[in-house]
Protein backbone atom coordinates (compact mmCIF):
# COMPACT_ATOMS: atom_id res chain seq x y z
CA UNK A 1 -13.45 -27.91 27.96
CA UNK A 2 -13.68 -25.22 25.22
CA UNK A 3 -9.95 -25.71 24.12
CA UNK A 4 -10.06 -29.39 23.55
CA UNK A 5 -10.14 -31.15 20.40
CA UNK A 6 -14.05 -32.10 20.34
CA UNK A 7 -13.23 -35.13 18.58
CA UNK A 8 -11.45 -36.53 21.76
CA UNK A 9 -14.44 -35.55 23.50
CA UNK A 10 -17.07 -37.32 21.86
CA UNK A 11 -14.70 -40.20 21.91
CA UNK A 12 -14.54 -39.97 25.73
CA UNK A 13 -17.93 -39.32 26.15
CA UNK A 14 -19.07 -42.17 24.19
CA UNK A 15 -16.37 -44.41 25.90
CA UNK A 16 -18.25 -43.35 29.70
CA UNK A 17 -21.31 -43.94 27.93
CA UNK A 18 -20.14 -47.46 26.65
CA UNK A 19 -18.78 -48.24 30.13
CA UNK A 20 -22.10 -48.48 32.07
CA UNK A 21 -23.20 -51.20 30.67
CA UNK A 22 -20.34 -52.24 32.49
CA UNK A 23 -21.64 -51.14 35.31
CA UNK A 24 -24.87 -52.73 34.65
CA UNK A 25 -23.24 -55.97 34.33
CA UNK A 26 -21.63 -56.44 37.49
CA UNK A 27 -24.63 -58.10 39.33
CA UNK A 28 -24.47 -61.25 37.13
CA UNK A 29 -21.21 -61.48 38.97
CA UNK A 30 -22.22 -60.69 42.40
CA UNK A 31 -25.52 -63.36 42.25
CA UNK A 32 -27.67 -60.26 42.94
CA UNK A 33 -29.95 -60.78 39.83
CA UNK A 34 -33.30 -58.62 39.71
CA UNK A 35 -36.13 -59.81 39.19
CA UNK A 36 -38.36 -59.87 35.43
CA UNK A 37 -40.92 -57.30 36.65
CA UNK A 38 -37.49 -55.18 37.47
CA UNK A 39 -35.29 -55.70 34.38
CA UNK A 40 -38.61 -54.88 32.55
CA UNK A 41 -39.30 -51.87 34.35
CA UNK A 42 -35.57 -50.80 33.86
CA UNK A 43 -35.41 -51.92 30.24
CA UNK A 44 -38.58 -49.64 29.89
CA UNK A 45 -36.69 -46.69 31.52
CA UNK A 46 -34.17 -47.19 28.91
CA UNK A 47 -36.64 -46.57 26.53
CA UNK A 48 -37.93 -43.57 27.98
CA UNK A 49 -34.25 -42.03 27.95
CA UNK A 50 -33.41 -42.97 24.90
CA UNK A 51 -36.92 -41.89 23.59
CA UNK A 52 -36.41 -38.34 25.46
CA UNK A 53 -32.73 -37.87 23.63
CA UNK A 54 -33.88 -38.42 20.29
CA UNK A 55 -36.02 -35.33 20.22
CA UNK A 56 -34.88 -32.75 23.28
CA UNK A 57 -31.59 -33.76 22.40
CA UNK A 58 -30.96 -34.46 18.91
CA UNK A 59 -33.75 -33.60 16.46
CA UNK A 60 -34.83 -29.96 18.11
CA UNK A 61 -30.86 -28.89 18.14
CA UNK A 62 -31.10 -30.17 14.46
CA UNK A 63 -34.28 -28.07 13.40
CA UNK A 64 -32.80 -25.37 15.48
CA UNK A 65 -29.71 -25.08 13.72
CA UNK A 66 -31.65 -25.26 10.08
CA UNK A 67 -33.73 -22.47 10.98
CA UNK A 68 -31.08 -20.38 11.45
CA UNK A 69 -29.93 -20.94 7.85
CA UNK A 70 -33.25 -21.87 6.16
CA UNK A 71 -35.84 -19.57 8.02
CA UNK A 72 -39.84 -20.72 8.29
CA UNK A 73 -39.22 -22.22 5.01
CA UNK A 74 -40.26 -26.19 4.56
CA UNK A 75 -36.62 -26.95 4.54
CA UNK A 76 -36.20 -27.69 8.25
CA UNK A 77 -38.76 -29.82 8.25
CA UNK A 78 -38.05 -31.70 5.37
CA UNK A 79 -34.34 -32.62 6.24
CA UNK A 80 -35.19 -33.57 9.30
CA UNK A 81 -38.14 -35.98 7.92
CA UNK A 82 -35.64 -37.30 5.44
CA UNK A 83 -32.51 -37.86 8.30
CA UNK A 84 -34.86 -39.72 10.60
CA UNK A 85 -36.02 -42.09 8.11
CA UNK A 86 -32.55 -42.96 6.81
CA UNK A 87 -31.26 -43.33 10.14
CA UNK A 88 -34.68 -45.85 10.97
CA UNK A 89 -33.89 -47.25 7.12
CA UNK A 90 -30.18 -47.81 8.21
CA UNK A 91 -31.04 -49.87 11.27
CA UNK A 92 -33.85 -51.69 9.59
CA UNK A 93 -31.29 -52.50 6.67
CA UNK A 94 -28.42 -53.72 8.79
CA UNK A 95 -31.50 -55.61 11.68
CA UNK A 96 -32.08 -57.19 8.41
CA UNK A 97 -29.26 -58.59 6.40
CA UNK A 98 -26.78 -59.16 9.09
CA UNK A 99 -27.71 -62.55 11.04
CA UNK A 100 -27.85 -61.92 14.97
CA UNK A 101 -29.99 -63.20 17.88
CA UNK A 102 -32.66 -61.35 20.74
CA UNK A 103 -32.95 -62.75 23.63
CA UNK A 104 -36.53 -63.59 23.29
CA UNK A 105 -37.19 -63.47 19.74
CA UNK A 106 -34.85 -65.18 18.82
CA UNK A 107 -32.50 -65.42 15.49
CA UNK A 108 -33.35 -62.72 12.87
CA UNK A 109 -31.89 -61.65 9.70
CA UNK A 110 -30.07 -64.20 6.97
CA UNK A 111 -28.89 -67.59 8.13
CA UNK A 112 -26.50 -67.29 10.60
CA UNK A 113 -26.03 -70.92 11.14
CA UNK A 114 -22.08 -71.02 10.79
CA UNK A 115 -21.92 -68.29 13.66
CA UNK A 116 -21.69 -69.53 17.02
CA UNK A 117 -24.74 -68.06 18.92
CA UNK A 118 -22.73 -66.24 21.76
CA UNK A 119 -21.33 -63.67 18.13
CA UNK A 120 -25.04 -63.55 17.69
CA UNK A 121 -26.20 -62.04 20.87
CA UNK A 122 -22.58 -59.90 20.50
CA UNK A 123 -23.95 -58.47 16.93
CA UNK A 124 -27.45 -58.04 17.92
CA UNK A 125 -26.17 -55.76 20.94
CA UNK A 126 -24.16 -53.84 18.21
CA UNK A 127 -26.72 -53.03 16.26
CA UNK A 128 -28.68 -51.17 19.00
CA UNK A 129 -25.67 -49.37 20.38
CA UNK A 130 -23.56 -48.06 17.51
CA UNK A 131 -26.45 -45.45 16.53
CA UNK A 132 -25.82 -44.32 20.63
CA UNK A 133 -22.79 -43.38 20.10
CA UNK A 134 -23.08 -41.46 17.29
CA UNK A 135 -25.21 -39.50 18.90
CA UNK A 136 -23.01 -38.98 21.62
CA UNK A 137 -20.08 -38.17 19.59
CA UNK A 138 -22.08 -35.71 17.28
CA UNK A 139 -23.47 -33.91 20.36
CA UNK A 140 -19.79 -33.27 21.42
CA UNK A 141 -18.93 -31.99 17.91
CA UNK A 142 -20.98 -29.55 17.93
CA UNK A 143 -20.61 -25.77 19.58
CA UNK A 144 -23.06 -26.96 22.62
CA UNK A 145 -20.64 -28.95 24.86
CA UNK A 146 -23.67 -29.10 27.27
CA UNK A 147 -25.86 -30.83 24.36
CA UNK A 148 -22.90 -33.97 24.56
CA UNK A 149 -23.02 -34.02 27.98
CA UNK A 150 -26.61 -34.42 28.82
CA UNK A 151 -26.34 -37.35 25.42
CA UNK A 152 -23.44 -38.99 27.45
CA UNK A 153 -24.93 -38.68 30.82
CA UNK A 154 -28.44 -40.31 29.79
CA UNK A 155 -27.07 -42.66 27.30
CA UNK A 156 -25.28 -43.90 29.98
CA UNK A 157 -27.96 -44.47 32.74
CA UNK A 158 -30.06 -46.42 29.55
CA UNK A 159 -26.65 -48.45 29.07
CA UNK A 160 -27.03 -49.85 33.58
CA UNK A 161 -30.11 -52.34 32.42
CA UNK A 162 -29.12 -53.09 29.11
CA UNK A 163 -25.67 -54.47 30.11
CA UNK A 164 -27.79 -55.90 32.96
CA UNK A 165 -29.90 -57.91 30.17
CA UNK A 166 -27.39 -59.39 28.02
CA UNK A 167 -25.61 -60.69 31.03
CA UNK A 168 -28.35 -62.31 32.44
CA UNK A 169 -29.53 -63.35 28.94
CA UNK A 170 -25.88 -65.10 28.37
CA UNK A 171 -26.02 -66.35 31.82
CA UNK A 172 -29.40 -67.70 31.33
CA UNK A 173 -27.97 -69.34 28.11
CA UNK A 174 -25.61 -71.55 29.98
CA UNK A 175 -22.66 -69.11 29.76
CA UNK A 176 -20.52 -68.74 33.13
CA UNK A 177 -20.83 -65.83 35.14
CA UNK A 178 -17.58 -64.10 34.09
CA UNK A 179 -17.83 -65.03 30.56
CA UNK A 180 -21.41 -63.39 30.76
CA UNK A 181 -20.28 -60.37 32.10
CA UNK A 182 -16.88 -59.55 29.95
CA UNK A 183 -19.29 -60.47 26.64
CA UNK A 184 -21.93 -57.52 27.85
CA UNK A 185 -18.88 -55.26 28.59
CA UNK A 186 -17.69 -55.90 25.43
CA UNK A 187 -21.09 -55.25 23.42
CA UNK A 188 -20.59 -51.48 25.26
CA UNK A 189 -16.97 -50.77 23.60
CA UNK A 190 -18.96 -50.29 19.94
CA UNK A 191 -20.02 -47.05 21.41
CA UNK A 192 -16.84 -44.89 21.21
CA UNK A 193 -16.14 -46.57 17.93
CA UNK A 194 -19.76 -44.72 16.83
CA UNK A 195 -18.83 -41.35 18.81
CA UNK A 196 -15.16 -41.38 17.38
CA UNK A 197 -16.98 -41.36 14.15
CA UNK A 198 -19.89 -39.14 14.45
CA UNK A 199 -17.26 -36.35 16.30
CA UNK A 200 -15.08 -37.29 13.36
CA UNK A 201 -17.41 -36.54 10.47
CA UNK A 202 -18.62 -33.35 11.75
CA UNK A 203 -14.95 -32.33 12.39
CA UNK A 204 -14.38 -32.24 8.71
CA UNK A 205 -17.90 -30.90 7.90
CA UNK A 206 -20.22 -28.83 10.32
CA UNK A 207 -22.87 -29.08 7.62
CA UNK A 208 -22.60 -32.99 8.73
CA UNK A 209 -23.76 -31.78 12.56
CA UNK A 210 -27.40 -31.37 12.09
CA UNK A 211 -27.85 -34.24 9.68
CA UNK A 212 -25.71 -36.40 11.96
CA UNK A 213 -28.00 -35.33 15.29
CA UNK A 214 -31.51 -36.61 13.04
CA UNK A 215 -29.90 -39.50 11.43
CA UNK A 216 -28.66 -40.78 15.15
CA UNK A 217 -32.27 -40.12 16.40
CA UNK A 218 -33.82 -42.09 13.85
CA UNK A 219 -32.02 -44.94 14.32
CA UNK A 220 -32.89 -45.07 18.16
CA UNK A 221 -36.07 -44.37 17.59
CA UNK A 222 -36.50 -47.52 15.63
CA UNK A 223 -34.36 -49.65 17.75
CA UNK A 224 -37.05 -48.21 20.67
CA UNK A 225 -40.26 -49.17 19.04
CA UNK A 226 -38.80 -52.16 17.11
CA UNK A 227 -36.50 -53.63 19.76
CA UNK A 228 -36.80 -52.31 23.25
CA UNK A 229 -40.67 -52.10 23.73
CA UNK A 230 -41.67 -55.12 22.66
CA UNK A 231 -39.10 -57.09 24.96
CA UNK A 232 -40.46 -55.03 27.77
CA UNK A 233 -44.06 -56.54 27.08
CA UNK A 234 -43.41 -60.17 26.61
CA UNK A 235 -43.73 -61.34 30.25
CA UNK A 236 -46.81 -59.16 31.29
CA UNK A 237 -44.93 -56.40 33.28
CA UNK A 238 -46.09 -53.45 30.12
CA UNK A 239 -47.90 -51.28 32.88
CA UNK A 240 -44.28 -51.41 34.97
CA UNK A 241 -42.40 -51.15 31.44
CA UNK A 242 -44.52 -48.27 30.87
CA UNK A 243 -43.60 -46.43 34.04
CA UNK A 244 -40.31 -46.94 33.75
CA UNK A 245 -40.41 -45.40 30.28
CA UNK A 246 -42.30 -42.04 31.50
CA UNK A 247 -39.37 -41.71 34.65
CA UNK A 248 -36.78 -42.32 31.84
CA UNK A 249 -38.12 -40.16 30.26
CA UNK A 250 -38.97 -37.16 32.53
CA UNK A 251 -35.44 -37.99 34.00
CA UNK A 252 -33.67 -37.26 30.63
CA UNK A 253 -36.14 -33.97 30.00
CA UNK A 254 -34.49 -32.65 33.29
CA UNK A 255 -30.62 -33.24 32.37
CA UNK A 256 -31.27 -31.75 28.66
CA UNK A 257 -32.47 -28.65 30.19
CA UNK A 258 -30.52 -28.23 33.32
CA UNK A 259 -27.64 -29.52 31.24
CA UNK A 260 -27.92 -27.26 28.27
C-alpha cells in the first residue's frame, strides 16, 4: 500500500467506512428489526468505538507527532487543547445554525419549516458523520497506514447500528421500507466526501496532519456526549447502553494496537 497515492486511500477507506451503514440498514428491508434494549445497546457500542478512536487513534498520534518537534514543552498540550475545542466548537456551530431533526429530540437549530422533514433527518445524519470521515481520511494521510486502517475498520463497525437507526427511525416515520433504507445509505456517502478532504488537506500540508487528527476527535467527541449518549438513555436501557459502550470500546483499544 506504500506506493499509492494516500489521498485515494483515505477516500477508499472512508467510502468502506460510509458503506456499513449500509450494511446496517439492510434489516429494515428484511423485517428483522431489533429490539430498543438492542439498538440501544448497539448505539452505545458506537459510542464506545467512536469514544476509543478519538484518543488511541487520533489525539495520542497527534501529541505524539508534536513532541517530536516541540519536546516536553507546553506546546503539545496546548494545540491539542485548542484542536479539540474547535473541532467540538465546529459541530456545536453547524448542530446549531443549520435546521435538522433527531429522532427523539426532535427539530433543532433555526426554523427549518420550508424543509421537508425526511432532508431533516438526512442533515442531522450529516452532521454526525462528516467529522468520521475526516478522521478516516487524515489517518490515511499520514505515514502510519496502520493508524487509517484501524480508523476505517472501527468507524465502520460504529456505522452497522447507526444506519440501523435512521432506517428504523424513517421507517417508524411512515417512510416505506426501501425508501428507509436507500435514505440511511445515503446519509453514509458524506463520509468519503470528509476523508477525500481530510487526505486532501494534509496532502498539501503535513503540518495539517496532527491538527487535522485533534480537530476530527473533537468533533466526535461532542457528537458522543451531545448526540449519541443521550439517545441511548431515553428508553431506560443506560445500564445496556453502557455495556455496549465499554465492548465498543475495549473492541476498538484492540484493533488500534494490533492494527498499528
Amino acid at each position: 500500500m506504500s506506493g499509492i497515492d494516500p489521498v485515494f486511500l483515505g477516500f477508499i477507506g472512508s467510502l468502506f467506512a460510509g458503506l456499513m451503514t449500509t450494511v446496517g440498514a439492510l434489516p429494515i428491508v428484511l423485517r428483522k428489526i431489533p429490539s430498543d434494549l438492542a439498538r440501544d445497546t448497539m448505539l452505545g457500542f458506537a459510542a464506545g468505538v467512536m469514544l476509543s478512536a478519538s484518543f488511541f487513534s487520533l489525539i495520542v498520534p497527534a501529541l505524539e507527532i508534536w513532541k517530536s518537534n516541540f519536546g516536553e514543552s507546553p506546546v503539545p498540550g496546548l494545540a491539542a487543547i485548542t484542536g479539540i475545542l474547535l473541532g467540538a466548537l465546529l459541530v456545536a456551530g453547524v448542530d446549531h445554525y443549520l435546521p435538522h431533526e433527531h429522532f427523539v429530540s426532535g427539530k433543532e437549530g433555526p426554523s427549518g419549516s420550508s424543509i421537508r422533514r425526511i432532508w431533516l433527518f438526512v442533515i442531522a445524519i450529516t452532521i454526525h458523520n462528516f467529522p468520521e470521515g475526516l478522521a478516516v481520511g487524515v489517518g490515511f494521510a499520514g505515514d502510519d497506514l496502520s493508524k487509517g486502517l484501524s480508523l476505517a475498520t472501527g468507524i465502520g463497525l460504529q456505522n452497522i447500528p447507526e444506519g440501523l437507526a435512521v432506517a428504523v427511525a424513517l421507517s417508524g416515520e411512515g417512510y416505506s421500507r426501501w425508501k428507509a433504507f436507500w435514505i440511511a445509505s445515503l446519509t453514509g456517502m458524506i463520509e468519503p466526501i470528509g476523508g477525500l478532504i481530510g487526505a486532501a488537506a494534509v496532502a498539501v500540508s503535513e503540518t495539517f496532519l496532527p491538527r487535522g487528527l485533534v480537530i476530527a476527535a473533537g468533533a466526535m467527541l461532542y457528537v458522543i456526549s451531545h448526540k449519541i449518549i443521550p439517545e441511548t438513555h431515553r428508553r431506560g436501557y443506560q445500564n445496556e447502553a453502557t455495556a455496549g459502550l465499554m465492548v465498543g470500546l475495549s473492541i476498538m483499544l484492540f484493533l488500534d494496537v494490533w492494527l498499528g
